[in-house]
C-alpha atoms as a PDB file:
ATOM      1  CA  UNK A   1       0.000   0.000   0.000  1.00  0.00           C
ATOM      2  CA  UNK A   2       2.852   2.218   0.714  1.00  0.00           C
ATOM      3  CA  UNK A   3       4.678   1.498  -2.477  1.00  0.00           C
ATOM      4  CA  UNK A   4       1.423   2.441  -4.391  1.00  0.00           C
ATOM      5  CA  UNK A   5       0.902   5.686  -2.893  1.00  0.00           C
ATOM      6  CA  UNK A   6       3.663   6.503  -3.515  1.00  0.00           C
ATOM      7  CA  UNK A   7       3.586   5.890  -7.254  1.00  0.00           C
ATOM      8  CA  UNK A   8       0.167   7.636  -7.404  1.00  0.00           C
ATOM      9  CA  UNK A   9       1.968  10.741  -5.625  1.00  0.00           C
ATOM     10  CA  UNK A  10       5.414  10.263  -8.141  1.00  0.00           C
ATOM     11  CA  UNK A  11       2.798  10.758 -11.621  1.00  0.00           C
ATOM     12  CA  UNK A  12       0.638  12.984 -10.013  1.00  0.00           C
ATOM     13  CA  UNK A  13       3.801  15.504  -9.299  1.00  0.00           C
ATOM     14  CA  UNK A  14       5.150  14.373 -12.587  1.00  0.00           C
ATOM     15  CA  UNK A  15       2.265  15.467 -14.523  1.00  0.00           C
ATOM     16  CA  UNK A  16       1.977  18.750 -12.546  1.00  0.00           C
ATOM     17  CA  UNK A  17       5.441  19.563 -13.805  1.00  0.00           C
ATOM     18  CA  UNK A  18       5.017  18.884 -17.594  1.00  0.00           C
ATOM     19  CA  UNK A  19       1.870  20.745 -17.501  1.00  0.00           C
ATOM     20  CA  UNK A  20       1.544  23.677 -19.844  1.00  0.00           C
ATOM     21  CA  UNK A  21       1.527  26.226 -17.186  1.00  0.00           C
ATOM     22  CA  UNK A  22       1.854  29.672 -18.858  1.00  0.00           C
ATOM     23  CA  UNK A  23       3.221  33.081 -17.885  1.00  0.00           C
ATOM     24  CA  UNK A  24       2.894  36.140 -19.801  1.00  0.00           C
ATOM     25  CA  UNK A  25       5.833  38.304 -19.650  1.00  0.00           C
ATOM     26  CA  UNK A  26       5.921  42.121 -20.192  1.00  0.00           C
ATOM     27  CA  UNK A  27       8.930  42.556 -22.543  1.00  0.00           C
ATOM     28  CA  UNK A  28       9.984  39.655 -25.158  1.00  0.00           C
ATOM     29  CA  UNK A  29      13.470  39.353 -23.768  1.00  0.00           C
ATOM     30  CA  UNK A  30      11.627  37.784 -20.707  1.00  0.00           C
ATOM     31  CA  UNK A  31       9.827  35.077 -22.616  1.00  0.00           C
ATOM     32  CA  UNK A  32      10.925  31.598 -23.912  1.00  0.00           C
ATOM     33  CA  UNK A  33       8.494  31.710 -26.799  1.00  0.00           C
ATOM     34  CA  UNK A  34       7.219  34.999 -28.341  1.00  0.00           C
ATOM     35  CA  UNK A  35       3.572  34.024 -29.568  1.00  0.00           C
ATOM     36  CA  UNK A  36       0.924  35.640 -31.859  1.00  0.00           C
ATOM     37  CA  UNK A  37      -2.751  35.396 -32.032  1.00  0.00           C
ATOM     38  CA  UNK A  38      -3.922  34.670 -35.215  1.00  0.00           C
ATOM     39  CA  UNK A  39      -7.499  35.336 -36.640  1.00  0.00           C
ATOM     40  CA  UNK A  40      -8.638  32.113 -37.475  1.00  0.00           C
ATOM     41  CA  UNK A  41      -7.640  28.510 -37.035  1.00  0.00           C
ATOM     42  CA  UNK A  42      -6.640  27.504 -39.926  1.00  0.00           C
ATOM     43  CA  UNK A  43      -3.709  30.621 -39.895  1.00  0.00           C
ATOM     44  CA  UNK A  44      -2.348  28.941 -36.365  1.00  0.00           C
ATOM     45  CA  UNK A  45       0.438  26.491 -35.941  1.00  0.00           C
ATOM     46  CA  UNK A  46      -0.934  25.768 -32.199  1.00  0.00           C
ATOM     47  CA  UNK A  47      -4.977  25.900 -31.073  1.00  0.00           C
ATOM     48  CA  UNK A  48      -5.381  26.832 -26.883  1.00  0.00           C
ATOM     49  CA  UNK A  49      -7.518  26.172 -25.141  1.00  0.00           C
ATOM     50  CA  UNK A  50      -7.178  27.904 -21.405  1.00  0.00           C
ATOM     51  CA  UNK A  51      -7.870  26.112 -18.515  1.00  0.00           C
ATOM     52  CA  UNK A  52      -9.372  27.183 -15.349  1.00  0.00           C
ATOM     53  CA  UNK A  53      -7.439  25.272 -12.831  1.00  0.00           C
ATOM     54  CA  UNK A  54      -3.213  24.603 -13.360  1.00  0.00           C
ATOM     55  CA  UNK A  55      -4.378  20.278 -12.637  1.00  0.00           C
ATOM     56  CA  UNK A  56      -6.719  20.330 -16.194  1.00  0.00           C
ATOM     57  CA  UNK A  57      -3.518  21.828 -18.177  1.00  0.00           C
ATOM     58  CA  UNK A  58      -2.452  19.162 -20.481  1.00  0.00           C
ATOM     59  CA  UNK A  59       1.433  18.494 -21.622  1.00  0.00           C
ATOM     60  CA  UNK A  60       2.072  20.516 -24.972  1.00  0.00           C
ATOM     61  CA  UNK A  61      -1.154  19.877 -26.230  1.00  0.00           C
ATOM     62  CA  UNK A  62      -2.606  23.163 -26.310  1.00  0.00           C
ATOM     63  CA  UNK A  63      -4.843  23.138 -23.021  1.00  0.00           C
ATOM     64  CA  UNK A  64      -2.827  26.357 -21.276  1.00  0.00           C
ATOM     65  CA  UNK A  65      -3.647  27.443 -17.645  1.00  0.00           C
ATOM     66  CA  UNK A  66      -1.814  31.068 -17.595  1.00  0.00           C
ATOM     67  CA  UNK A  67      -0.413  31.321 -13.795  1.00  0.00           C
ATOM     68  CA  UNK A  68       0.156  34.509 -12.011  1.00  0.00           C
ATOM     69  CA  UNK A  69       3.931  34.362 -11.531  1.00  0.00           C
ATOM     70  CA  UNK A  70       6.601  33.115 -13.476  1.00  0.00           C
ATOM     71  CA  UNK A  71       8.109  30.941 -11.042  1.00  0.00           C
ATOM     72  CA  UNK A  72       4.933  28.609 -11.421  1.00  0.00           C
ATOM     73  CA  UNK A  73       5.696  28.638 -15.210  1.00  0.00           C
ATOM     74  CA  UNK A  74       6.545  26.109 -17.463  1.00  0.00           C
ATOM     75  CA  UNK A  75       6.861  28.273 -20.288  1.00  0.00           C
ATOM     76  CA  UNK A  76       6.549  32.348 -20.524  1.00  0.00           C
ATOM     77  CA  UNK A  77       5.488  34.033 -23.669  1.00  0.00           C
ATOM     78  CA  UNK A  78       5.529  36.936 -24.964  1.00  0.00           C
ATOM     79  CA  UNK A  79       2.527  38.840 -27.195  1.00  0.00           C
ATOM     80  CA  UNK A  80       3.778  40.016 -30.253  1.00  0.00           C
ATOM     81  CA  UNK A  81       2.050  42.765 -32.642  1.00  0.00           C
ATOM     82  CA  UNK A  82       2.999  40.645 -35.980  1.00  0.00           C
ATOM     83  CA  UNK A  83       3.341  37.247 -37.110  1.00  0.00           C
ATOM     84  CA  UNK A  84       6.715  37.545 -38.892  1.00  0.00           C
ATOM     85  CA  UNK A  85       8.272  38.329 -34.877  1.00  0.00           C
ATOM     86  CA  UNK A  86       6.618  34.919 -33.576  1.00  0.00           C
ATOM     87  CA  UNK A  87       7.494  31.569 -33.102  1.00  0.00           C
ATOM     88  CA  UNK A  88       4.558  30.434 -32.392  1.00  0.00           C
ATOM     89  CA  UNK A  89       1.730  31.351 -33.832  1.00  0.00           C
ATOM     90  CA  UNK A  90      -2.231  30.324 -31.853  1.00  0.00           C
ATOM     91  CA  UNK A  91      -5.410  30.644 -32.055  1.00  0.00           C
ATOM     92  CA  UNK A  92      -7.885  30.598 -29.013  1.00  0.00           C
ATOM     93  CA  UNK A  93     -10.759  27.815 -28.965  1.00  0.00           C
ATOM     94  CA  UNK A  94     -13.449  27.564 -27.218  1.00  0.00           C
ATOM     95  CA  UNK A  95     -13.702  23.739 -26.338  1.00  0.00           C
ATOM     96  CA  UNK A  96     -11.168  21.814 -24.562  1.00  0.00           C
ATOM     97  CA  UNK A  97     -11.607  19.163 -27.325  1.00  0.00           C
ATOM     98  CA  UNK A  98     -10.486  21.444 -30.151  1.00  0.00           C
ATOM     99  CA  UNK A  99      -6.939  22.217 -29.087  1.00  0.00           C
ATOM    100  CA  UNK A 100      -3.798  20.675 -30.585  1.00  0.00           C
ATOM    101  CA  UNK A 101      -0.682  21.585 -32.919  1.00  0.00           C
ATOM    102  CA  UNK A 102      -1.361  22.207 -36.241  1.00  0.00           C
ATOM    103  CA  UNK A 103       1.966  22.235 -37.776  1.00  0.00           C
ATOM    104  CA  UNK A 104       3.839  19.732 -35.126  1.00  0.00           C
ATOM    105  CA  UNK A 105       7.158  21.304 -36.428  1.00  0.00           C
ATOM    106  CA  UNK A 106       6.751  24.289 -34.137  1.00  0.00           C
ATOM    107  CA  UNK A 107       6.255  21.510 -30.891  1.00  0.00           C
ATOM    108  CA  UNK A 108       9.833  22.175 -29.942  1.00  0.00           C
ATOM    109  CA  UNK A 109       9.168  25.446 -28.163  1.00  0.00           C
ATOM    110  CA  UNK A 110       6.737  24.232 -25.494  1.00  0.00           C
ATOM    111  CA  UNK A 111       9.535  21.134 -24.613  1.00  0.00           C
END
């Protein structure tokens, strides 16, 4: 019984840590990944889908939970004004569902 709960506390910590857990950053020096919002789907290499709680963020599939400091971050990001400055570029959805890469050549910069 020991022995399980503490395998059932190891992948519960483990998953916590390669959660998508977001922080946006003021300034794009700051980020790891700068980021643009695109105005459709089909213009986005990446489709989020924010989370309400850090637990339901998945692991670089596109279900972000944005925290409120960077040390709780997985990843920070920076908003750019134009597509040509990002290397990522997402568009918001509105169902958990509906998230995912698009172009899985851009996966690298959520690793």
């Amino acid at each position: 019984m020991k022995k399980l709960s503490l395998s059932l506390l190891f992948v519960c910590a483990m998953s916590s840590f390669f959660a998508q857990k977001i922080y946006s950053v003021d300034a794009d020096y700051k980020a790891n990944v700068k980021v643009f919002v695109v105005d459709a789907d089909y213009k986005a290499d990446l489709l989020v889908y924010k989370v309400s709680a850090d637990y339901k963020a998945g692991s670089n599939d596109g279900k972000w939970f944005f925290t409120d400091a960077d040390y709780k971050a997985s990843k920070k990001i920076f908003f750019v004004n134009a597509d040509y400055k990002a290397d990522v570029k997402i568009y918001f959805v509105d169902a958990d569902y509906k998230a995912g890469w698009k172009n899985s050549s851009k996966k690298q910069f959520f690793y």
